[in-house]
C-alpha atoms as a PDB file:
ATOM      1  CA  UNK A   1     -20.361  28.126-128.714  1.00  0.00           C
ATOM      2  CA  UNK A   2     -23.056  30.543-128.001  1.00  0.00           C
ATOM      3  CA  UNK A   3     -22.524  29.832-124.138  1.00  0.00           C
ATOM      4  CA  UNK A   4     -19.563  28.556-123.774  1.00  0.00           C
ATOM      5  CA  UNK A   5     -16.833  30.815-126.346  1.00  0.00           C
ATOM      6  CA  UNK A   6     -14.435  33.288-125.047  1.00  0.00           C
ATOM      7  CA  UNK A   7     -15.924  37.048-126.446  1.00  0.00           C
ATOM      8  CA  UNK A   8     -19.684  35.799-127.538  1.00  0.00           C
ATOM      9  CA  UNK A   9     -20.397  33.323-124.103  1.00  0.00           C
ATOM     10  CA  UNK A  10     -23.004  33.777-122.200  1.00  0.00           C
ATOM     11  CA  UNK A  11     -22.278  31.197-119.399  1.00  0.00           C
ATOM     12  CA  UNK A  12     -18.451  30.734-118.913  1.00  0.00           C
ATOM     13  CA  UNK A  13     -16.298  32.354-121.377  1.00  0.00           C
ATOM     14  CA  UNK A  14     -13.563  29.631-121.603  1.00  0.00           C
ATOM     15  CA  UNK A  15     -13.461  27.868-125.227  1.00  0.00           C
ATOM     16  CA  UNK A  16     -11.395  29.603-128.546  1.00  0.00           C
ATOM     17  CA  UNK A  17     -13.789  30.886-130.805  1.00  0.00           C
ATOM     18  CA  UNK A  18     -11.936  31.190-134.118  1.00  0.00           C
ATOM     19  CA  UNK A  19     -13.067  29.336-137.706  1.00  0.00           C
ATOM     20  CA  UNK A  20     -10.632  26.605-136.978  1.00  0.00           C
ATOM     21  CA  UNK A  21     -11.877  25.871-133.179  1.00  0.00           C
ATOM     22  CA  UNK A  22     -15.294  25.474-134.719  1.00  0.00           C
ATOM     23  CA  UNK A  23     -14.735  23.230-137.663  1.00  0.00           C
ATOM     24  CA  UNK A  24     -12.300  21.018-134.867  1.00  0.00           C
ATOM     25  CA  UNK A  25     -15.694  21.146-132.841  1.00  0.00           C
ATOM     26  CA  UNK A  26     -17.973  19.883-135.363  1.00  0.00           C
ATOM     27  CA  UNK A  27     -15.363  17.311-136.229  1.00  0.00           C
ATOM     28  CA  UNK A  28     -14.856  16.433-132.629  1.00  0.00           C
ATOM     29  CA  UNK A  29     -18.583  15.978-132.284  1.00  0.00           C
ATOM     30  CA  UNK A  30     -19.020  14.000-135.831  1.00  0.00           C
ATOM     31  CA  UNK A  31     -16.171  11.420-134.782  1.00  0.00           C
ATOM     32  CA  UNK A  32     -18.237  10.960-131.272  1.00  0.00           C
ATOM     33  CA  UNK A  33     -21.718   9.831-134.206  1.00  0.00           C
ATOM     34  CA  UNK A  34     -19.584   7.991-135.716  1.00  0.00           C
ATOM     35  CA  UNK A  35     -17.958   5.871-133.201  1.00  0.00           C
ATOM     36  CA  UNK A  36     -21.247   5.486-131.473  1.00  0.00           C
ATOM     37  CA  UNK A  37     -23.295   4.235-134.879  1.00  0.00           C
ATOM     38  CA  UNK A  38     -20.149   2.241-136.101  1.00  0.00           C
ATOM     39  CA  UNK A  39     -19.439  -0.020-132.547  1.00  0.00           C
ATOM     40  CA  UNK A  40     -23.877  -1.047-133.037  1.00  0.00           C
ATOM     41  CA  UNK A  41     -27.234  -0.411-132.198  1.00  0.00           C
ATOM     42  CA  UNK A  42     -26.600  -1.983-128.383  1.00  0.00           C
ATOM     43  CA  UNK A  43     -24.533   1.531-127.619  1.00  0.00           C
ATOM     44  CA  UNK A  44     -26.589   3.637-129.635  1.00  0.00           C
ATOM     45  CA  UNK A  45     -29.686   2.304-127.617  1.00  0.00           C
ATOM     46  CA  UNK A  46     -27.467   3.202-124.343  1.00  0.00           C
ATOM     47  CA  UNK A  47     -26.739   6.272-125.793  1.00  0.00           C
ATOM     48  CA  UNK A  48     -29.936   7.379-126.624  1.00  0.00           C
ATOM     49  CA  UNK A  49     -31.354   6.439-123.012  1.00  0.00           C
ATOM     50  CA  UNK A  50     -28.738   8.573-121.727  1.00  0.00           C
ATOM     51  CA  UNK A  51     -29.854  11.384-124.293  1.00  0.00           C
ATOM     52  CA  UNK A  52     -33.364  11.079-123.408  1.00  0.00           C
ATOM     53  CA  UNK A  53     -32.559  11.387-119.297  1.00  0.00           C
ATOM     54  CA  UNK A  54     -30.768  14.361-119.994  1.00  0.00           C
ATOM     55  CA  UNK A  55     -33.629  15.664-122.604  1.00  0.00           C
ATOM     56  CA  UNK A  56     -36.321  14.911-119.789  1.00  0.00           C
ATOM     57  CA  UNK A  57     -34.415  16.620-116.565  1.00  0.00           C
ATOM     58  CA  UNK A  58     -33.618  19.528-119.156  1.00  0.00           C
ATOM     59  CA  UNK A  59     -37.183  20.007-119.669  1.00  0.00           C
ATOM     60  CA  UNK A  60     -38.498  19.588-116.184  1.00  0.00           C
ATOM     61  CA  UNK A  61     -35.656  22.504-114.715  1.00  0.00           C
ATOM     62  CA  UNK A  62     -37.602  24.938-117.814  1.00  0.00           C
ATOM     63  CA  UNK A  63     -41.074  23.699-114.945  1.00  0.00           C
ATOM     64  CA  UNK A  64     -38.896  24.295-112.054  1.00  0.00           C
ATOM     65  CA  UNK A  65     -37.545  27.399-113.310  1.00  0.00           C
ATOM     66  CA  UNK A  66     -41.030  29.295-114.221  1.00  0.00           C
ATOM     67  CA  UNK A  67     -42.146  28.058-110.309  1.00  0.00           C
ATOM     68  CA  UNK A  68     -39.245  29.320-108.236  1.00  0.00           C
ATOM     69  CA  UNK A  69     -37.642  32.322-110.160  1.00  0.00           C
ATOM     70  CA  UNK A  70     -38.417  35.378-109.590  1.00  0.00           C
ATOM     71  CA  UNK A  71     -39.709  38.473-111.570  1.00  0.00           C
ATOM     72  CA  UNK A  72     -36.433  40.438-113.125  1.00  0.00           C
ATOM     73  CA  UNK A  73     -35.099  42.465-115.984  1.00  0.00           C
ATOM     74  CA  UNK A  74     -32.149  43.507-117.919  1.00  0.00           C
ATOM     75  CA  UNK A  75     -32.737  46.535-119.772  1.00  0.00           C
ATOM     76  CA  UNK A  76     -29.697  46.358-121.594  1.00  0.00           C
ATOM     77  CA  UNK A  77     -30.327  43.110-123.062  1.00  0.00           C
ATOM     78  CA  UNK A  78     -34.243  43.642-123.562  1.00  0.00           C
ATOM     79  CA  UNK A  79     -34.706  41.004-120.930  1.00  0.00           C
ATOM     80  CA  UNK A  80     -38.099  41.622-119.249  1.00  0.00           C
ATOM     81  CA  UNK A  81     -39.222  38.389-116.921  1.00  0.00           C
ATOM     82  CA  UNK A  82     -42.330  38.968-115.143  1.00  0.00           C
ATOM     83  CA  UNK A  83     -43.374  36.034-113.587  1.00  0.00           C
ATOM     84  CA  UNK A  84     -46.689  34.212-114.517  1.00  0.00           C
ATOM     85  CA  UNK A  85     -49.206  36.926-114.364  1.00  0.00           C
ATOM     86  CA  UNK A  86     -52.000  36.957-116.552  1.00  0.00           C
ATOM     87  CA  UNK A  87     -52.160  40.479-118.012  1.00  0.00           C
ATOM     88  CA  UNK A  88     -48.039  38.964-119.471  1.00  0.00           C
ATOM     89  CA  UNK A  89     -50.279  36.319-121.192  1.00  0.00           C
ATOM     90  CA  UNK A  90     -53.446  38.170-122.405  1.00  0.00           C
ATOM     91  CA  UNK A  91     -50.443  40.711-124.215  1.00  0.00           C
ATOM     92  CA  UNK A  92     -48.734  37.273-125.753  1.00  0.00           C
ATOM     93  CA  UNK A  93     -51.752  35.354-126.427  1.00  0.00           C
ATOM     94  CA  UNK A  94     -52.984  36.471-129.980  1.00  0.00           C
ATOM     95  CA  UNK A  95     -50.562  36.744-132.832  1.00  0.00           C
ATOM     96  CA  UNK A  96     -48.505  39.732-133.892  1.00  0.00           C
ATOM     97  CA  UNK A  97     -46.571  38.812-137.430  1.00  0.00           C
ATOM     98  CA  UNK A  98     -43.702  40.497-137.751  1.00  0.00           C
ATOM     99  CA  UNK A  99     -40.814  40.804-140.229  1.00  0.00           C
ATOM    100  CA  UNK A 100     -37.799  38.622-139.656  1.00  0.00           C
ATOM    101  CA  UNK A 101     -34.310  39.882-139.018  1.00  0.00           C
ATOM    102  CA  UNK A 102     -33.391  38.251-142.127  1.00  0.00           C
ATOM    103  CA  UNK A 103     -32.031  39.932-145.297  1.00  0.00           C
ATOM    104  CA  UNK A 104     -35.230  40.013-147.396  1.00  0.00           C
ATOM    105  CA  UNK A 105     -37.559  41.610-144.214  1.00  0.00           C
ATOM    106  CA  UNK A 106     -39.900  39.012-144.512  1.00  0.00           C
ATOM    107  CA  UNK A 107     -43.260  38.949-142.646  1.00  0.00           C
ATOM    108  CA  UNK A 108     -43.370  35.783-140.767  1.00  0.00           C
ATOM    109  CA  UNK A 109     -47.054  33.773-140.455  1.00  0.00           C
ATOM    110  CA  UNK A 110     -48.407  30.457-139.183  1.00  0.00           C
ATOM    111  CA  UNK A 111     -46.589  28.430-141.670  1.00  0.00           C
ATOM    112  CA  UNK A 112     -43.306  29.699-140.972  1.00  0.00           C
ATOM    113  CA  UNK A 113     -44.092  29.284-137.255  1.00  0.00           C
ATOM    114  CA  UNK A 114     -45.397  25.608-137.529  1.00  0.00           C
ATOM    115  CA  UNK A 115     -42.158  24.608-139.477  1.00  0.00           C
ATOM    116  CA  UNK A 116     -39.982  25.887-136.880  1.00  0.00           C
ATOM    117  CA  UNK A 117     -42.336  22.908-134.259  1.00  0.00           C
ATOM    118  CA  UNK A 118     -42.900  20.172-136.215  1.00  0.00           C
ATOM    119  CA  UNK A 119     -39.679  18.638-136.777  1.00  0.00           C
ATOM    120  CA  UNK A 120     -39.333  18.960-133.229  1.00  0.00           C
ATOM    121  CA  UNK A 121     -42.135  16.406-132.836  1.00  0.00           C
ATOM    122  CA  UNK A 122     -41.233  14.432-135.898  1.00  0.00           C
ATOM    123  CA  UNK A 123     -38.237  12.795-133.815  1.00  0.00           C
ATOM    124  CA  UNK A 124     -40.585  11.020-132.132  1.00  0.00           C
ATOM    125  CA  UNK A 125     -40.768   9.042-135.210  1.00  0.00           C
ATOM    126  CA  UNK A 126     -37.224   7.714-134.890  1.00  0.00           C
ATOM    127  CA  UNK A 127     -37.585   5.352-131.802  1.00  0.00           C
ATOM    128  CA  UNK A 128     -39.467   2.857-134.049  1.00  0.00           C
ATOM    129  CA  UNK A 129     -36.847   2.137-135.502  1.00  0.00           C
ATOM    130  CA  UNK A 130     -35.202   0.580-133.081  1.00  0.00           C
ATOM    131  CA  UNK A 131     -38.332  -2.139-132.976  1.00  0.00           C
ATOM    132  CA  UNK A 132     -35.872  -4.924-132.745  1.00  0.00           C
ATOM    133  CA  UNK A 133     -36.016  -4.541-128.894  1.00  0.00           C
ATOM    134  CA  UNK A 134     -39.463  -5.008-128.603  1.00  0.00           C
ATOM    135  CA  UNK A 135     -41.211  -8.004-127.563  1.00  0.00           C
ATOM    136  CA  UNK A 136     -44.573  -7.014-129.273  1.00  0.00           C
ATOM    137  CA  UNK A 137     -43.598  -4.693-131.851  1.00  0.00           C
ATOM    138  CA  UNK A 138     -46.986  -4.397-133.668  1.00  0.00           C
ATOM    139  CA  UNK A 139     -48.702  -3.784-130.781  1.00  0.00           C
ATOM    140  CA  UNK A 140     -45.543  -1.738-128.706  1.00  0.00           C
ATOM    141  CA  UNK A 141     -45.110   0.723-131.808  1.00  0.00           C
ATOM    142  CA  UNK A 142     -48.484   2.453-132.408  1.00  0.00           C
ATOM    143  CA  UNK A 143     -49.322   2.954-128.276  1.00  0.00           C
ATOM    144  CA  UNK A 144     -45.309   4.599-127.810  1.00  0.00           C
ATOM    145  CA  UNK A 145     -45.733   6.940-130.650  1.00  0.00           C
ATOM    146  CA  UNK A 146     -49.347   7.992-129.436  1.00  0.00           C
ATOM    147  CA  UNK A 147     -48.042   8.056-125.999  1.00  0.00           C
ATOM    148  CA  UNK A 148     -44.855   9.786-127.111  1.00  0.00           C
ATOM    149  CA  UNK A 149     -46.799  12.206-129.826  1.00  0.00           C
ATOM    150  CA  UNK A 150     -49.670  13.051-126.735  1.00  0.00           C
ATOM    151  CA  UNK A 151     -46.591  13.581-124.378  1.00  0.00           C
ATOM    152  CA  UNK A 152     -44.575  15.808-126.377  1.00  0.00           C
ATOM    153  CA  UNK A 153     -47.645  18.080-127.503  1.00  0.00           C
ATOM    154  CA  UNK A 154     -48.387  18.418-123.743  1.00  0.00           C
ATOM    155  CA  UNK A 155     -44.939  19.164-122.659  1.00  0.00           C
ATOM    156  CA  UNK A 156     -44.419  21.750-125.596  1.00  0.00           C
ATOM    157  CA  UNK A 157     -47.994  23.935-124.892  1.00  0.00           C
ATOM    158  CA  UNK A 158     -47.250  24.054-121.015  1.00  0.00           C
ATOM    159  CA  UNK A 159     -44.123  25.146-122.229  1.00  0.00           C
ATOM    160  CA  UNK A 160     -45.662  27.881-124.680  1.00  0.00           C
ATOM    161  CA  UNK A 161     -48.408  28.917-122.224  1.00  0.00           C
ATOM    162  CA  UNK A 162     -45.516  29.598-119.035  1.00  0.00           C
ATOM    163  CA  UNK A 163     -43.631  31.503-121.519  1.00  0.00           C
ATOM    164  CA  UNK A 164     -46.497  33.638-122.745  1.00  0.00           C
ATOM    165  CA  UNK A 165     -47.156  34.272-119.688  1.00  0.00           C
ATOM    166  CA  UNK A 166     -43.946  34.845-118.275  1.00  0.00           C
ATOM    167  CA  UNK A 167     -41.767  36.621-120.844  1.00  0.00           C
ATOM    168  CA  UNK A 168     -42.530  40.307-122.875  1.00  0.00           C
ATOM    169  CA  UNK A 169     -43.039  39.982-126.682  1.00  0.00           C
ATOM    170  CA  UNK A 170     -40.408  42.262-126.830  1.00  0.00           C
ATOM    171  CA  UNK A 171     -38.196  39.402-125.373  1.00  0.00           C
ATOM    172  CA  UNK A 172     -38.994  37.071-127.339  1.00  0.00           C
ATOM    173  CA  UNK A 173     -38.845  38.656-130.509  1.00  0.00           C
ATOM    174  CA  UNK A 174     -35.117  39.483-129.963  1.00  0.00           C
ATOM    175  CA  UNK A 175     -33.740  36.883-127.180  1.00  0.00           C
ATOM    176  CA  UNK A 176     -33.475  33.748-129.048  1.00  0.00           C
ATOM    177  CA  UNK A 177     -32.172  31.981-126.248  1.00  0.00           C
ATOM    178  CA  UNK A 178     -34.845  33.135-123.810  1.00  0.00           C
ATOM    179  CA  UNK A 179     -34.798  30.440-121.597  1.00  0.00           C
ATOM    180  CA  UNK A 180     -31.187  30.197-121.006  1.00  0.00           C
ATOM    181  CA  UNK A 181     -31.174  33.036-119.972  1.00  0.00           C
END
């Protein structure tokens, strides 16, 4: 919804936006899980190859993009994109705690920072579940998660460094959707 709906898009401003659109969305999307975990574990293996294609050329165009765009802003958004310099990432690289735009005006720290990361790496977790597949599970298990664990923490600081680098603080602390945009 936040690129796609008709007053709040960012992208293309072509889907309804009211209460009822969104709970038909979430239904919509729910129905799709269920289908998919109720037909068996042969489509949800397809579909999560599929997912993790997408996941992978999603995450290389973030690479692609830091190379090839370049240097802009949009005042009236706070958007200030400087290109990799390093005087962007000496100003981004120590922390600067500060409150939240929540209701209680809380000052965010390390903990609240990590928690935001790690489930993103706990996911990882999930494909051994799916050991069935495997021809050597015992052996096949331990080497992917390392391999997906090592990957993924790579991945994520290269990602962290060519933002810090890249993008203000002042971006960052109010653009959620920084690299979307």
């Amino acid at each position: 919804m936040a690129n796609f709906g008709q007053t709040s898009g960012t992208m293309y401003r072509v889907l309804p936006e009211s209460r009822l659109w969104q709970f038909g969305y979430g239904t919509m999307l729910l129905l799709v899980c269920t289908l998919v975990c109720l037909v068996g574990a042969k489509l949800f293996a397809r579909t999560s190859l599929v997912l993790a294609v997408v996941i992978l050329f999603s995450t290389l165009s973030i690479f692609v993009s830091f190379m090839f765009m370049a240097p802009f802003s949009i005042p009236e958004r706070n958007i200030v994109y400087t290109g990799f310099s390093w005087e962007t990432l000496q100003e981004n690289m120590w922390p600067m705690f500060t409150s939240t735009t929540g209701p209680d005006g809380a000052i965010q720290s390390f903990q609240t920072v990590f928690g935001v990361l790690f489930p993103a790496c706990i996911g990882i977790l999930a494909g051994a579940s799916m050991s069935g597949d495997l021809e050597d599970p015992s052996g096949s298990i331990p080497k992917g998660t390392l391999w997906a664990v090592g990957s993924t923490f790579c991945a994520y600081t290269c990602i962290v460094v060519l933002m810090g680098g890249s993008i203000s603080r002042s971006t960052m602390y109010t653009d959620l959707s920084v690299l979307q945009d």
